[in-house]
Protein backbone atom coordinates (compact mmCIF):
# COMPACT_ATOMS: atom_id res chain seq x y z
CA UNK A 1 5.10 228.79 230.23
CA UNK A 2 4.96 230.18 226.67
CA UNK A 3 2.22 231.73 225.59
CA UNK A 4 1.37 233.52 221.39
CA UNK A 5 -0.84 235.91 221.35
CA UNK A 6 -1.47 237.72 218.24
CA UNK A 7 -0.93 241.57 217.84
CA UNK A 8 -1.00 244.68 215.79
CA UNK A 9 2.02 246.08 218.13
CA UNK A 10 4.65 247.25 214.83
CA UNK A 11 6.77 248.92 217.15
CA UNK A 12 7.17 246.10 219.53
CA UNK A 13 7.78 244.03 216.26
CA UNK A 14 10.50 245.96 215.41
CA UNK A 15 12.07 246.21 218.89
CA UNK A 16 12.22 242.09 218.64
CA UNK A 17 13.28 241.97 214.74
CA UNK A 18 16.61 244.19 215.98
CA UNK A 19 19.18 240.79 216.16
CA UNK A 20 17.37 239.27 213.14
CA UNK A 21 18.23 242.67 210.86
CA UNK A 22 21.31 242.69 212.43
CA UNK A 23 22.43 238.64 211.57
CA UNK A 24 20.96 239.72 208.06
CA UNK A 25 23.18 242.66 207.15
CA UNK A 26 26.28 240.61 208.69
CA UNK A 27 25.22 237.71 206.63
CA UNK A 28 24.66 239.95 203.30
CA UNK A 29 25.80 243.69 203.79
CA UNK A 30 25.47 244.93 200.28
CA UNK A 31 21.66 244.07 200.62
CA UNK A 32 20.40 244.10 204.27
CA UNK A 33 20.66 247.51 206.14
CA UNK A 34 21.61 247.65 209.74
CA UNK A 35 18.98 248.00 211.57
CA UNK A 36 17.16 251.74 211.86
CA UNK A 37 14.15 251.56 214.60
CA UNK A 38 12.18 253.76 213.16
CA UNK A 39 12.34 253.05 209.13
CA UNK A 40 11.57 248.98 210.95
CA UNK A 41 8.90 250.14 212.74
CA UNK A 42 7.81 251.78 209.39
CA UNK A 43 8.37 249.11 207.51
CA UNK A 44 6.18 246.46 209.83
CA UNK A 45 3.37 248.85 210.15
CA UNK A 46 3.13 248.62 206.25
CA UNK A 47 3.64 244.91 206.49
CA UNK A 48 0.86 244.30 209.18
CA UNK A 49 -1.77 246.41 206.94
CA UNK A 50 -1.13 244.31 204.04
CA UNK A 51 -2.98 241.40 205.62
CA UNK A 52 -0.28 239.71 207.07
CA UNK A 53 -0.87 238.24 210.93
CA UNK A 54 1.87 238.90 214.14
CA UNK A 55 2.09 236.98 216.44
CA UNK A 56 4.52 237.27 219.56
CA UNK A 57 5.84 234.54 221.85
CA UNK A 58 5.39 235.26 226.07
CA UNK A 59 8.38 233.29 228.12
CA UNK A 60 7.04 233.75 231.50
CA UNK A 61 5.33 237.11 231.25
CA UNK A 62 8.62 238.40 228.93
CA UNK A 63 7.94 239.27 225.03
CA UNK A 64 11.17 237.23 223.47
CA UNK A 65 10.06 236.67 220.03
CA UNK A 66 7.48 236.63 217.38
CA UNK A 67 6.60 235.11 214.23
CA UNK A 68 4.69 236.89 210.68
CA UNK A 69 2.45 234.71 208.89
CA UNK A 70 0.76 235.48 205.70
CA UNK A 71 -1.71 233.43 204.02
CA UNK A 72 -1.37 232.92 199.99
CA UNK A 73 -3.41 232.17 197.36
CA UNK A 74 -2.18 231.87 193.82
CA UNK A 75 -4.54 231.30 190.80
CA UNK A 76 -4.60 228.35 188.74
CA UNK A 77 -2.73 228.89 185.30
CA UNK A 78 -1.16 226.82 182.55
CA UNK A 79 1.30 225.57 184.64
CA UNK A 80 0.10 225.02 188.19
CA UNK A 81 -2.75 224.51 190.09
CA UNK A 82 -4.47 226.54 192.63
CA UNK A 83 -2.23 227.24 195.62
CA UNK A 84 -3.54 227.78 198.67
CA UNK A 85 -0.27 227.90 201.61
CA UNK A 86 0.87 229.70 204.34
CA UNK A 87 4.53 231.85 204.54
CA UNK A 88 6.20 232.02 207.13
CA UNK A 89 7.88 235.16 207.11
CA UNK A 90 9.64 236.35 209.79
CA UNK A 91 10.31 234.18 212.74
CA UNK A 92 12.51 235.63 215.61
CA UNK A 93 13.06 234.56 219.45
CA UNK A 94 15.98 237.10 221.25
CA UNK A 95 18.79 235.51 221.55
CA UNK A 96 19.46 235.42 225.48
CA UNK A 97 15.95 232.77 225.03
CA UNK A 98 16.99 231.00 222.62
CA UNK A 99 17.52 226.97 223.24
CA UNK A 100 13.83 227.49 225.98
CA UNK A 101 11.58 226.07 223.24
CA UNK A 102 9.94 229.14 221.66
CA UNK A 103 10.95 228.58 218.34
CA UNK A 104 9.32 225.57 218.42
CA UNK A 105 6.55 226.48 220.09
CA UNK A 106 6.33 229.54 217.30
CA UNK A 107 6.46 227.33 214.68
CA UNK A 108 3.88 224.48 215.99
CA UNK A 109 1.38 227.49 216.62
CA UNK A 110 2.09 228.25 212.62
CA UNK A 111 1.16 224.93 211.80
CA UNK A 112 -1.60 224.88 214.06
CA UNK A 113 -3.13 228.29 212.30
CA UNK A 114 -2.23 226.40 209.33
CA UNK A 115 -4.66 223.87 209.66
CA UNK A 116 -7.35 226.53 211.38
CA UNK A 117 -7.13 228.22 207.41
CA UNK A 118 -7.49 224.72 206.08
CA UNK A 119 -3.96 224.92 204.50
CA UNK A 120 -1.52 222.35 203.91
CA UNK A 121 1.31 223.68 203.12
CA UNK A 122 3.71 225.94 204.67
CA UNK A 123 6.76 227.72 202.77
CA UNK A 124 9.46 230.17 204.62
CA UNK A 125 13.26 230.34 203.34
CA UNK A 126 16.07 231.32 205.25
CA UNK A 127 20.02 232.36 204.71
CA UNK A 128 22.12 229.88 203.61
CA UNK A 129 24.55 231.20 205.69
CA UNK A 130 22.10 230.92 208.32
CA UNK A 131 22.93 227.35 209.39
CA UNK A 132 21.69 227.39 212.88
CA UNK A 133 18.36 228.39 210.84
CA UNK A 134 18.21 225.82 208.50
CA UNK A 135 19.32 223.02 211.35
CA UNK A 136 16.53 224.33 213.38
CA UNK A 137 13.79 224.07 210.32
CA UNK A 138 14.75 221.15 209.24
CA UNK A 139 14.16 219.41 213.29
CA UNK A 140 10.78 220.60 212.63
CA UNK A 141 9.93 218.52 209.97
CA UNK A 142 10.85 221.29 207.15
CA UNK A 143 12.63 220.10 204.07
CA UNK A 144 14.25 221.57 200.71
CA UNK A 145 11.86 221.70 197.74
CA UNK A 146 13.27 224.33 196.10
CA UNK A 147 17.00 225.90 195.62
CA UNK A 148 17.74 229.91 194.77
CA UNK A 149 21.37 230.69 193.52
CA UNK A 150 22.59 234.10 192.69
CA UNK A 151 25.58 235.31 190.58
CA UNK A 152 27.22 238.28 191.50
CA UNK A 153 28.57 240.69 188.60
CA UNK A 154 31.84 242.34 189.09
């Protein structure tokens, strides 16, 4: 019943990524632009030819989300080792399909690529604010291993 496929398709990316841009610029205004559909499309096109993989999510023929993977690779240095992982991110699924399994399915197929690169680890982050995001993540088996704060100067 849901089916990923991968795909270069920015503009269909972009179409999908509409609710998520628009949660992000409610959630933090003085950062996140509304959404624009052709600066996104711009945007994903760019993001796509910089290596990382789309892949969208098929609920009974419909296109109702996607998810952007990018595989990393850090160097070994003085104070870590070599990191090899996989990012999620972007993950969407439209909102009228929400609560039909996709984001799960979107995120199983991530750490089924996962293990298809031999990686084993996968990162993403997500608004605090966000807290139908980070209840979702965490069902999946996600968990905190690493806290950002921010200050903001008056």
């Amino acid at each position: 019943m849901i089916q990923i496929e991968e795909t270069k398709d920015y503009k269909l990316i972009a179409t999908l990524n509409e609710e998520v841009q628009n949660l992000h610029h409610h959630i933090e205004p003085t950062m996140f632009k509304p959404f624009n559909q052709e600066k996104v499309e711009l945007a994903f096109k760019e993001i796509l030819e910089d290596g990382v993989k789309a892949f969208v999510a098929f609920f009974k023929e419909e296109k109702v989300g996607y998810i952007l993977l990018r595989s990393i690779e850090l160097e070994e240095n003085a104070f870590k080792y070599y990191i090899r992982k996989l990012s999620i991110d972007h993950i969407c699924v439209v909102e009228s399909y929400r609560k039909h399994g996709i984001g799960k399915a979107l995120v199983d197929f991530s750490k089924e690529y996962a293990r298809s690169l031999d990686l084993k680890r996968i990162e993403m982050n997500y608004w605090t604010q966000n807290e139908n995001s980070g209840q979702f993540f965490r069902a999946q088996g996600f968990s905190n291993f690493n806290e950002r704060l921010c200050f903001e100067i008056e």
